[in-house]
Each structure stands twice: as structure tokens, then as C-alpha cells.
Protein backbone atom coordinates (compact mmCIF):
# COMPACT_ATOMS: atom_id res chain seq x y z
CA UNK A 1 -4.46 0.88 17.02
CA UNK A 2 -6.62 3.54 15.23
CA UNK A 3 -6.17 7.64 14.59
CA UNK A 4 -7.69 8.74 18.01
CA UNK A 5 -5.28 6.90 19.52
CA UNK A 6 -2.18 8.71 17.52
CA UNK A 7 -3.68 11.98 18.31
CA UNK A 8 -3.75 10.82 22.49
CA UNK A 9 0.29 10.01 21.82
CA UNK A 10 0.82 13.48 20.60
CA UNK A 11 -0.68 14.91 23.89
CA UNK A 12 2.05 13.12 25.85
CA UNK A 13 5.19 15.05 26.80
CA UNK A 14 6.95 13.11 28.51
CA UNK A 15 7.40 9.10 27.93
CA UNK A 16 10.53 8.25 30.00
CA UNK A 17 10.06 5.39 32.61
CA UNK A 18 13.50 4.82 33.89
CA UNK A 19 11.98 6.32 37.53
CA UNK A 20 9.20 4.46 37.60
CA UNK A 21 10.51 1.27 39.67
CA UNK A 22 8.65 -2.04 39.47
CA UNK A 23 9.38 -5.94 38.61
CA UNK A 24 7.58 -7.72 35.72
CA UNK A 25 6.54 -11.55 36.47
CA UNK A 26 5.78 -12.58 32.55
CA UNK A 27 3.16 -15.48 32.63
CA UNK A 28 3.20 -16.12 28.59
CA UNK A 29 6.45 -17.17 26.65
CA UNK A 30 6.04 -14.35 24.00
CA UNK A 31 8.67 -12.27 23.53
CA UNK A 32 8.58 -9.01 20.38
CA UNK A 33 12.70 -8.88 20.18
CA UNK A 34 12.79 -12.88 19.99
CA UNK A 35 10.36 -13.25 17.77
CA UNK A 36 11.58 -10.38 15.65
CA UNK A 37 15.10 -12.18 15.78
CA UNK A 38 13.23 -15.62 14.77
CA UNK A 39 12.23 -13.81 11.54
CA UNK A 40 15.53 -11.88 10.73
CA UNK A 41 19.26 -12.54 9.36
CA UNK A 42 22.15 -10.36 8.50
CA UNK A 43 20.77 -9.12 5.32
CA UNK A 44 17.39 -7.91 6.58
CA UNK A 45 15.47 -4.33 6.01
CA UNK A 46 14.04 -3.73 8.96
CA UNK A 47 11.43 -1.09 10.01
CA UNK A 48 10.55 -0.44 13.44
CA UNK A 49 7.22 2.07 13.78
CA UNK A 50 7.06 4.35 17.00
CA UNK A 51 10.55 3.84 18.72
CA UNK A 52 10.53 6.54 21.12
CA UNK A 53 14.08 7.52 22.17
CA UNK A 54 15.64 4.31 20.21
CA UNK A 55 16.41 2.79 24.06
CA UNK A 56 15.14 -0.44 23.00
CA UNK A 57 15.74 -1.06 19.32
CA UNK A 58 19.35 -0.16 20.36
CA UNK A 59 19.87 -2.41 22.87
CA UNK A 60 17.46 -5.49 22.00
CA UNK A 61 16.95 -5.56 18.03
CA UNK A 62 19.12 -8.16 16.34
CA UNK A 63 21.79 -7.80 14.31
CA UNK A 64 20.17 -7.27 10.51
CA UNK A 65 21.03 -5.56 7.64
CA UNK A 66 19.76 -2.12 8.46
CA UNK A 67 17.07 -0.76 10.59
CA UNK A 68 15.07 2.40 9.98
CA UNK A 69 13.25 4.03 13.69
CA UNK A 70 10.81 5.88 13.18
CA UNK A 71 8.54 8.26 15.76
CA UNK A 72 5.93 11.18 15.37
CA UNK A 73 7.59 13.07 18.01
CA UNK A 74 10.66 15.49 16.81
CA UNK A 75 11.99 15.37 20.67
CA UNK A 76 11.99 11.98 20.76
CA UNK A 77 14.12 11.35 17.46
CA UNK A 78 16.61 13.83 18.67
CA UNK A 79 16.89 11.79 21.71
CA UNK A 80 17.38 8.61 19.79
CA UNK A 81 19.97 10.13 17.51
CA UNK A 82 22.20 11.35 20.44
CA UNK A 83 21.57 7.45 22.27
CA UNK A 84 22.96 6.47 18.77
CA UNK A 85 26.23 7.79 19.50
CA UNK A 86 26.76 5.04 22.06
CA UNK A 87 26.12 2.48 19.46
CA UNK A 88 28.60 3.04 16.64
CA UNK A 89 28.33 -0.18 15.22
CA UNK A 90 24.48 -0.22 15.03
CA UNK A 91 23.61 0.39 11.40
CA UNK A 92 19.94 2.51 12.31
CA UNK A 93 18.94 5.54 10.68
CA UNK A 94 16.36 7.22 13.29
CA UNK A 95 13.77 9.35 11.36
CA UNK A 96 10.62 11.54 12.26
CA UNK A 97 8.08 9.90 10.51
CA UNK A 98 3.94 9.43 11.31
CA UNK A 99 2.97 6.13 10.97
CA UNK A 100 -0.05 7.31 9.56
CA UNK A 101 1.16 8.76 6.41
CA UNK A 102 4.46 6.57 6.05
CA UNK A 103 6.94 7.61 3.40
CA UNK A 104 8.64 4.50 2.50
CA UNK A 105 8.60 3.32 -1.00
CA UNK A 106 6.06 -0.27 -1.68
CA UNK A 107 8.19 -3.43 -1.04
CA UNK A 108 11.18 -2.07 1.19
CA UNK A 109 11.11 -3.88 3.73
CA UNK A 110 11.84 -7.37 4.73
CA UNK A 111 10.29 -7.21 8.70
CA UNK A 112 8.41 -4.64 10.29
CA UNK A 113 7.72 -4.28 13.79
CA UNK A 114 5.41 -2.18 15.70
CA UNK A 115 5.43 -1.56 19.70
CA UNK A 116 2.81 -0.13 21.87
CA UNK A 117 2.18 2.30 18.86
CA UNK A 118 -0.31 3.06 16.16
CA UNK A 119 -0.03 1.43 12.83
CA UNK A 120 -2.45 1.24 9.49
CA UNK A 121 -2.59 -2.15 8.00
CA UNK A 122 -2.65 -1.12 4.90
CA UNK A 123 0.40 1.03 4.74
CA UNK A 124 2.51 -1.66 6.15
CA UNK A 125 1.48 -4.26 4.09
CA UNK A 126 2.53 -2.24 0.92
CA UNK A 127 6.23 -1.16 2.24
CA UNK A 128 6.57 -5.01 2.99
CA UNK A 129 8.16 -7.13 0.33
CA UNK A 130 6.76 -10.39 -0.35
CA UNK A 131 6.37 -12.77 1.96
CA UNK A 132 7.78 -9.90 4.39
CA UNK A 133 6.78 -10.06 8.60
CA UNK A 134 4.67 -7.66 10.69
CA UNK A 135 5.24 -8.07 14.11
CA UNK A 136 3.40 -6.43 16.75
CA UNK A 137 2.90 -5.82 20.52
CA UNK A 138 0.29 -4.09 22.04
CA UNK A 139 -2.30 -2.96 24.77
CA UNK A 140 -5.52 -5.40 24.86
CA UNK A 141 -8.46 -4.04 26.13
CA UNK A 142 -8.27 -6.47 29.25
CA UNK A 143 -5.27 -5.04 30.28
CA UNK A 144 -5.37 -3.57 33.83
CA UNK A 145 -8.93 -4.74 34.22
CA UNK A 146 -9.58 -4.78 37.95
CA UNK A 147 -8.17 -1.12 37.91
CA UNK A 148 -10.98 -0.18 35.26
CA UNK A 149 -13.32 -2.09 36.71
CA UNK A 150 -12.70 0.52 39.83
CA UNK A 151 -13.06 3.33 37.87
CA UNK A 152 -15.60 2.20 35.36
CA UNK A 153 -13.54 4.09 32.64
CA UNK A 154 -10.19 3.38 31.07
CA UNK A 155 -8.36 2.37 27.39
CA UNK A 156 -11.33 0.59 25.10
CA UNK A 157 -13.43 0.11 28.29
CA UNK A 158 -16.55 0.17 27.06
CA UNK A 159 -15.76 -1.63 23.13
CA UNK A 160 -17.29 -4.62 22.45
CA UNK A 161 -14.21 -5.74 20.69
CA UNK A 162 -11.03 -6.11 22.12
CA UNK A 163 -8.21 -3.88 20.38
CA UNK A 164 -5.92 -7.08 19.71
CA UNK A 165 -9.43 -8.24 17.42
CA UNK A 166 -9.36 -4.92 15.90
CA UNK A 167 -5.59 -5.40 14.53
CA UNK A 168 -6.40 -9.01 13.82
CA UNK A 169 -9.55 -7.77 10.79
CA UNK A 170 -7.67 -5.01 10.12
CA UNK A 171 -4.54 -6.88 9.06
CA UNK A 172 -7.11 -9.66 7.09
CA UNK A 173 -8.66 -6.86 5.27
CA UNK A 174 -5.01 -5.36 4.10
CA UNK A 175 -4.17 -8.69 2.54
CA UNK A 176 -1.96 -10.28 5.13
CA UNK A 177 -2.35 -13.90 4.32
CA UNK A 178 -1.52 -15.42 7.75
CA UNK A 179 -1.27 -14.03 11.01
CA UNK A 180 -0.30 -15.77 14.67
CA UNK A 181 -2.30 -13.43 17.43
CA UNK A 182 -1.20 -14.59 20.95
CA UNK A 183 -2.26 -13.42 24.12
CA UNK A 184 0.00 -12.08 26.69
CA UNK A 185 0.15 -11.96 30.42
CA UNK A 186 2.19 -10.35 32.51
CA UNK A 187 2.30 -9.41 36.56
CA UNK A 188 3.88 -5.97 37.36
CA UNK A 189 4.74 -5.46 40.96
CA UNK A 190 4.97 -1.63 41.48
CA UNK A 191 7.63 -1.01 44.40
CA UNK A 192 5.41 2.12 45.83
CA UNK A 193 2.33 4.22 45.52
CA UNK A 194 4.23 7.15 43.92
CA UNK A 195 5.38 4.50 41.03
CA UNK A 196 2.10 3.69 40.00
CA UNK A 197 0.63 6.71 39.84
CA UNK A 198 3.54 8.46 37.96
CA UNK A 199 2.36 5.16 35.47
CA UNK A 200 -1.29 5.75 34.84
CA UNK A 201 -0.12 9.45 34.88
CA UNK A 202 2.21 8.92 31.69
CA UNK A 203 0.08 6.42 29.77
CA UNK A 204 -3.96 6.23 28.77
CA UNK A 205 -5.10 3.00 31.16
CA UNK A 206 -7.53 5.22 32.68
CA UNK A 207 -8.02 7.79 29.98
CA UNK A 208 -11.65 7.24 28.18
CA UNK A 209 -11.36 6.36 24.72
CA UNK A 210 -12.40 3.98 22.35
CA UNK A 211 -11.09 1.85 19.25
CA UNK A 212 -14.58 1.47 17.96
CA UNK A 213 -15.71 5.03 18.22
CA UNK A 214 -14.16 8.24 16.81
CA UNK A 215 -16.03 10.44 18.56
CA UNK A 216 -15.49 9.39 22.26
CA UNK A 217 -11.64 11.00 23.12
CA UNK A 218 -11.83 12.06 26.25
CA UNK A 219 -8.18 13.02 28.10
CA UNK A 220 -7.71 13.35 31.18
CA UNK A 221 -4.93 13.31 33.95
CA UNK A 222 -6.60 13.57 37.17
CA UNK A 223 -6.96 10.39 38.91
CA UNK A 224 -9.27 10.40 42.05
CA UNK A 225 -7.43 9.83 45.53
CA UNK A 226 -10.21 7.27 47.23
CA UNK A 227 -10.32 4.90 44.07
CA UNK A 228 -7.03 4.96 44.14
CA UNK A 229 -6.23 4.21 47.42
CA UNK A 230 -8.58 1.47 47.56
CA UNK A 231 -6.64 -0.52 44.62
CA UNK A 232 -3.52 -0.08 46.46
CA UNK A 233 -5.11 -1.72 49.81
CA UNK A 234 -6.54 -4.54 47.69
CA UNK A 235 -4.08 -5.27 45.81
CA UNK A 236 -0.48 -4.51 47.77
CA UNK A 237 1.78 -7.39 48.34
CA UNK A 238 5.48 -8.10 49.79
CA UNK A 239 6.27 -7.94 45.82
CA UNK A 240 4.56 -4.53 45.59
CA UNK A 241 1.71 -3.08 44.35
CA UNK A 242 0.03 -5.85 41.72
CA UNK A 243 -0.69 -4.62 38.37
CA UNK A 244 -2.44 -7.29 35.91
CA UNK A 245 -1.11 -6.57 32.55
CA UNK A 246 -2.62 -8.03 29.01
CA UNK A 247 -1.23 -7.48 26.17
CA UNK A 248 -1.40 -9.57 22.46
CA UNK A 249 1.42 -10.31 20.38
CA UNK A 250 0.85 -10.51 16.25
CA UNK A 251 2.55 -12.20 13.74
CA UNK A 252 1.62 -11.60 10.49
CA UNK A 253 2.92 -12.78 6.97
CA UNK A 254 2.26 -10.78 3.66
């Protein structure tokens, strides 16, 4: 993911999705906490990049070593600090940190892993320690298609190169000598019409901006009534309302 993205991120207020209800149908065996698990032990330094409230690295990371969380946001580190409490015996030091200007020594870190968030190459392959794993999930410019196709406008809409292609070069060019890019599918059934829209309201699938282009940013939060009401009609079903997620999965070895 590239700066413009990191600067959409810091427009967001509000990332919590516990009241959004919906059921995920995953279509690819790819999972980010088993893989990271696949590539850890007891000993490791871990790193995880843009943790949000620590929710997740609490409750799915493996058992390693140590694990420093890291987010942008100052709210959301306090968040994950206080969700610590509940985890006494987790051994994770939650910092506010941009991923963009990371302030780890070179060669900390035996794994690094990097969710739906902004990362530089670069960066990460210096605070990695030899023969140390990247591992990252993230939005592919596919994702959600029939929705953008609706709208003609959404996340990397108009690129000519998908975002997960973008990682992939970006990740050759920092030195990362070989790296495992999978493509994931998933179905999200979305119990009602108020729990998609709170989605695309809280993320950027139909917000216009492009990985390939600095210049074209454009945020927005109003999403118009007939489009939307013509997705839900075409695509409502006794499971809910269908959502066709991709995503990519990387694994990368310095």
C-alpha cells in the first residue's frame, strides 16, 4: 500500500466493526495468523504493523518470544493497551508508531506481519534479520468488483495494476529474495442493509483513489441511495446481502 493511502487511514475516526453483523464463506485456504504461526516459535521477535485496538494480535497471534503492535493512531494504541489488561500473560508492547517512518533498529526482527495497512518495503526489509518473514494481507483491487462496477469509482478502480502487483515489485525492488503472493477469496453475507452501508461507510471500497497515482485522493462518504439499492436487490440472498471479497496474501523471505 502506498502514502495516499496512509493519509486516507488518518481521516478515519472510527474503525470498530463489532456492530456490523455478517458471515464470511472463505473460498481460498489462506489464512495471515496460520501462516504467521507456520513461520514462528517461542523465541521469535515479532512485529506486527497497523494493529488497531490489538483485538486481533491478542487473541489470534501465536505464542512467540515477544511482539511489538504498532498503529499511527494515538486512540487506537490507548485502546489496545487497556485490551492488554485482559491478557496478562501476552508478552506485547503496543506502541504509536507510523509505518512510514519506522523506528526500529536494522535486523530486529525475526517475522513481520502487516494487515490491511500501509507498509514500505524497504523499511521492513532492513528491521528484518536475515532470512527473517514478511507476511502480509491486503485489499486487491478486484475486491468488491460488481459494487464498483455500479458505481464506476472505488479503491484502485481505475489502476492498471492491481495493488497485490504493486506489493509484489515493491518487495523485489527492497531485496526480498523470495516471495509466495496468493490470491484470496472470500463471500461475505451482510445480515441487513444498515450493515453494509455502516461497511463502505467505515472503509475506502468506494472512495476514489489510486495506488498508481499520487495526485488522484479523492474522499468521500456519501454513497448514493438508487445505486445502492439496486446492489442490494441484485445481490440479496437467504444468507444476506452478498459481498465478493478479494484479497492477496504475501509471503516474503529476506
Amino acid at each position: 500500500m502506498q502514502e495516499k493511502e496512509h493519509k486516507y487511514y488518518e481521516t478515519i475516526g472510527n474503525w470498530d466493526f463489532d456492530q456490523i453483523k455478517y458471515k464470511t464463506e472463505k473460498q481460498t485456504n489462506w489464512d495471515f495468523y496460520e501462516k504467521i504461526k507456520e513461520y514462528t516459535n517461542k523465541d521469535s521477535v515479532c512485529l506486527d504493523l497497523g494493529t488497531g485496538g490489538g483485538e486481533k494480535v491478542l487473541k489470534y497471534y501465536p505464542e512467540v518470544g515477544k511482539i511489538y503492535a504498532t498503529d499511527f493512531s494515538e486512540e487506537m494504541i490507548k485502546t489496545a493497551k487497556e485490551n492488554l489488561k485482559a491478557y496478562p500473560t501476552r508478552y506485547v508492547e503496543f506502541m504509536q508508531m507510523d509505518n512510514l517512518n519506522m523506528i526500529f533498529p536494522e535486523s530486529t526482527f525475526d517475522l513481520i506481519s502487516a494487515r490491511h495497512t500501509v507498509i514500505d518495503a524497504k523499511q521492513i526489509y532492513n528491521k528484518l534479520k536475515d532470512n527473517g518473514i514478511l507476511i502480509i494481507e491486503g485489499v486487491d483491487q478486484k475486491d468488491c468488483w460488481e459494487l464498483k462496477e455500479l458505481f464506476g469509482r472505488g479503491q484502485a478502480f481505475h489502476d492498471k495494476t492491481p495493488i497485490s502487483k504493486i506489493d509484489f515489485n515493491n518487495l523485489k525492488d527492497a531485496g526480498f529474495t523470495k516471495i509466495e503472493l496468493t490470491e484470496i477469496r472470500e463471500d461475505e453475507y451482510y445480515e441487513t442493509e444498515e450493515d453494509l452501508l455502516a461497511l463502505l461507510l467505515k472503509t475506502p471500497i468506494l472512495d476514489d483513489f489510486s495506488e498508481e497515482d499520487n495526485n488522484n485522493f479523492t474522499h468521500r462518504k456519501e454513497i448514493e441511495k438508487e445505486l445502492f439499492n439496486k446492489y442490494v436487490n441484485e445481490y440479496k440472498t437467504e444468507k444476506g446481502i452478498l459481498l465478493k471479497r478479494v484479497l492477496y496474501g504475501i509471503v516474503a523471505k529476506k
